[in-house]
Protein backbone atom coordinates (compact mmCIF):
# COMPACT_ATOMS: atom_id res chain seq x y z
CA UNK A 1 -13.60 -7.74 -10.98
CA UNK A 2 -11.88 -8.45 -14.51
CA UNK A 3 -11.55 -12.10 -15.60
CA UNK A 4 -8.60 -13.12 -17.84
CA UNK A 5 -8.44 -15.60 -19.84
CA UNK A 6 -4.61 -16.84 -21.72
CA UNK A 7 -4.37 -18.22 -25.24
CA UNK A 8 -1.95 -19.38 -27.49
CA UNK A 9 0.44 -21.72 -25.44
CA UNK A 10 1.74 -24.97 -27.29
CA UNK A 11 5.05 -26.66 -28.26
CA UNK A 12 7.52 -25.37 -30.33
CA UNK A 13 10.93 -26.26 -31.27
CA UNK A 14 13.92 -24.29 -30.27
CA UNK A 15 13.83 -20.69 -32.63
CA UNK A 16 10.34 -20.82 -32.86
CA UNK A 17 7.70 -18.17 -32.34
CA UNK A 18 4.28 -18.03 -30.57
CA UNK A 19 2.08 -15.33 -29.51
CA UNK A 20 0.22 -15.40 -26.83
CA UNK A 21 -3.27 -13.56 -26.16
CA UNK A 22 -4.59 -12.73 -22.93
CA UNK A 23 -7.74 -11.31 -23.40
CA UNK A 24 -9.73 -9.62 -20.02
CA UNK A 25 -13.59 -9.49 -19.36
CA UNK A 26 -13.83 -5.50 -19.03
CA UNK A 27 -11.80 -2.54 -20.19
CA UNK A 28 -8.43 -2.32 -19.79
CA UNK A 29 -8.08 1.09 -21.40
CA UNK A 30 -7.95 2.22 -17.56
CA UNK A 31 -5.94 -0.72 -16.30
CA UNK A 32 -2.55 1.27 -14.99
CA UNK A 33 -0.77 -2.08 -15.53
CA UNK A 34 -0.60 -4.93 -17.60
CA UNK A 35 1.72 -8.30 -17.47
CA UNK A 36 3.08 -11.87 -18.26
CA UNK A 37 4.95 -13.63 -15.55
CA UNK A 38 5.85 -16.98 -16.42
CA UNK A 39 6.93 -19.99 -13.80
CA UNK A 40 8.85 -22.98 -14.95
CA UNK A 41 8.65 -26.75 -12.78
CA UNK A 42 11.01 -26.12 -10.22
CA UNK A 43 11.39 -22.38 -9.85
CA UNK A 44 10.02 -19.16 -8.37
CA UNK A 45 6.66 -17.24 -10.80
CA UNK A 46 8.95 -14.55 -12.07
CA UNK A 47 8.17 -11.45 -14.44
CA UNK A 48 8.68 -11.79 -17.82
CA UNK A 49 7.15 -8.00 -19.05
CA UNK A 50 4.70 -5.29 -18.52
CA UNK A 51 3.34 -2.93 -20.05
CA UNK A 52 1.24 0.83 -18.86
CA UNK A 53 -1.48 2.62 -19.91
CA UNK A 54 0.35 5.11 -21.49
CA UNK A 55 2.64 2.21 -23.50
CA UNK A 56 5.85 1.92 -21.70
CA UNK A 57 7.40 -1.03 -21.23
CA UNK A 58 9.51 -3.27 -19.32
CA UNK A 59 11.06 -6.84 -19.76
CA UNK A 60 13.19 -9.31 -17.95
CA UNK A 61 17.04 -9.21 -19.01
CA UNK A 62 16.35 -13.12 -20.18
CA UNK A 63 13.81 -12.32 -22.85
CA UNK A 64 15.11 -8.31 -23.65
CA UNK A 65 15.04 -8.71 -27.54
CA UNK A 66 13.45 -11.89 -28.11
CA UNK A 67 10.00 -10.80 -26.42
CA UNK A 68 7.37 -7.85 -26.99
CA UNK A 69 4.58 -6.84 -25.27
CA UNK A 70 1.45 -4.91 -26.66
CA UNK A 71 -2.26 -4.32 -25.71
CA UNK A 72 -5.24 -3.53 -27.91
CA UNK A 73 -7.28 -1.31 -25.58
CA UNK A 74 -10.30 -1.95 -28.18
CA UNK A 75 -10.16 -5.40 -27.76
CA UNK A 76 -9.58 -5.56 -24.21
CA UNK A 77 -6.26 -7.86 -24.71
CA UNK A 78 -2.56 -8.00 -24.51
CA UNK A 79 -0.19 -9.86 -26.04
CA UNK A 80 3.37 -11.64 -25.78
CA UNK A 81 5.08 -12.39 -28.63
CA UNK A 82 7.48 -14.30 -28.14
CA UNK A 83 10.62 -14.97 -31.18
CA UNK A 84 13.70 -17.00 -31.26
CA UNK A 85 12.14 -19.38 -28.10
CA UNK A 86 14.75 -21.13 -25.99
CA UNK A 87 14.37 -24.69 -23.92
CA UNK A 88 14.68 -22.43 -20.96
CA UNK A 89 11.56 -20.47 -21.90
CA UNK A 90 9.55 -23.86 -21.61
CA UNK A 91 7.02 -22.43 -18.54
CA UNK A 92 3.35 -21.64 -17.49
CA UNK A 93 2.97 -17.93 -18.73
CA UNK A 94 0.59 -16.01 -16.50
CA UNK A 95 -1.46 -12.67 -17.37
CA UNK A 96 -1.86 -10.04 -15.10
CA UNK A 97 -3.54 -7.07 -14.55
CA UNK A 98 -2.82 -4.36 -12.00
CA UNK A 99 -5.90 -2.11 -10.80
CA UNK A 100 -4.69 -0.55 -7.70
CA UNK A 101 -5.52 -1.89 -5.09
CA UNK A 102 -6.63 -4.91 -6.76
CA UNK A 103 -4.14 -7.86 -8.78
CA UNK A 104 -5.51 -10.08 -11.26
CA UNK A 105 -4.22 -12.89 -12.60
CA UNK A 106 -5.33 -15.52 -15.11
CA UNK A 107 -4.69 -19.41 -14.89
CA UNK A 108 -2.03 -19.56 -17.40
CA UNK A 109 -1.10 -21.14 -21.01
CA UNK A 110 1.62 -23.22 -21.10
CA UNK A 111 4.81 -23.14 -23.57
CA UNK A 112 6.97 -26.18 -24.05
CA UNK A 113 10.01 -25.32 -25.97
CA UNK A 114 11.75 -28.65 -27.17
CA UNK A 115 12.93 -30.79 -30.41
């Protein structure tokens, strides 16, 4: 069973930057896959990036640029920073870990992007 827990949610205007934290309960060195999904009011959870054990990643066309994804196997966390926000980035942004056969998810941090 691994817990996670988001961080680093807020409001920020338009071209703004956050990172967010997602820090898990147990290892992750061995964790084949790690994520954020994000789901705005309205619309379908959708993925926003990963990111594998062995460091590759993969991003949503939306955020491609904007958006980077790294883990810190030491400190058992990921991250999501996040640059040059847009109003259509305002969502709940979920972590998630994939153990096969088991999914994780934690309860989300959520990122208003407005002026």
């Amino acid at each position: 069973q691994v817990q996670l827990v988001e961080s680093g949610g807020g409001l920020v205007q338009p071209g703004g930057s956050l990172r967010l934290s997602c820090a898990a309960s147990a290892s992750i060195f061995s964790i084949s896959v790690m994520g954020w999904y994000r789901q705005a009011p309205g619309k379908e959870r959708e993925l926003v990036a990963t990111m594998s054990s062995r460091g590759s990643t993969t991003y949503t066309n939306s955020v491609k640029g904007r958006f980077t994804i790294s883990r810190d196997n030491a400190q058992n966390t990921i991250y999501l920073q996040m640059n040059s926000l847009k109003p259509e980035d305002t969502a709940v942004y979920y972590c998630t870990a994939i153990a096969t056969p088991s999914t994780y998810w934690g309860r989300g941090t959520l990122v208003t992007v407005s002026s």
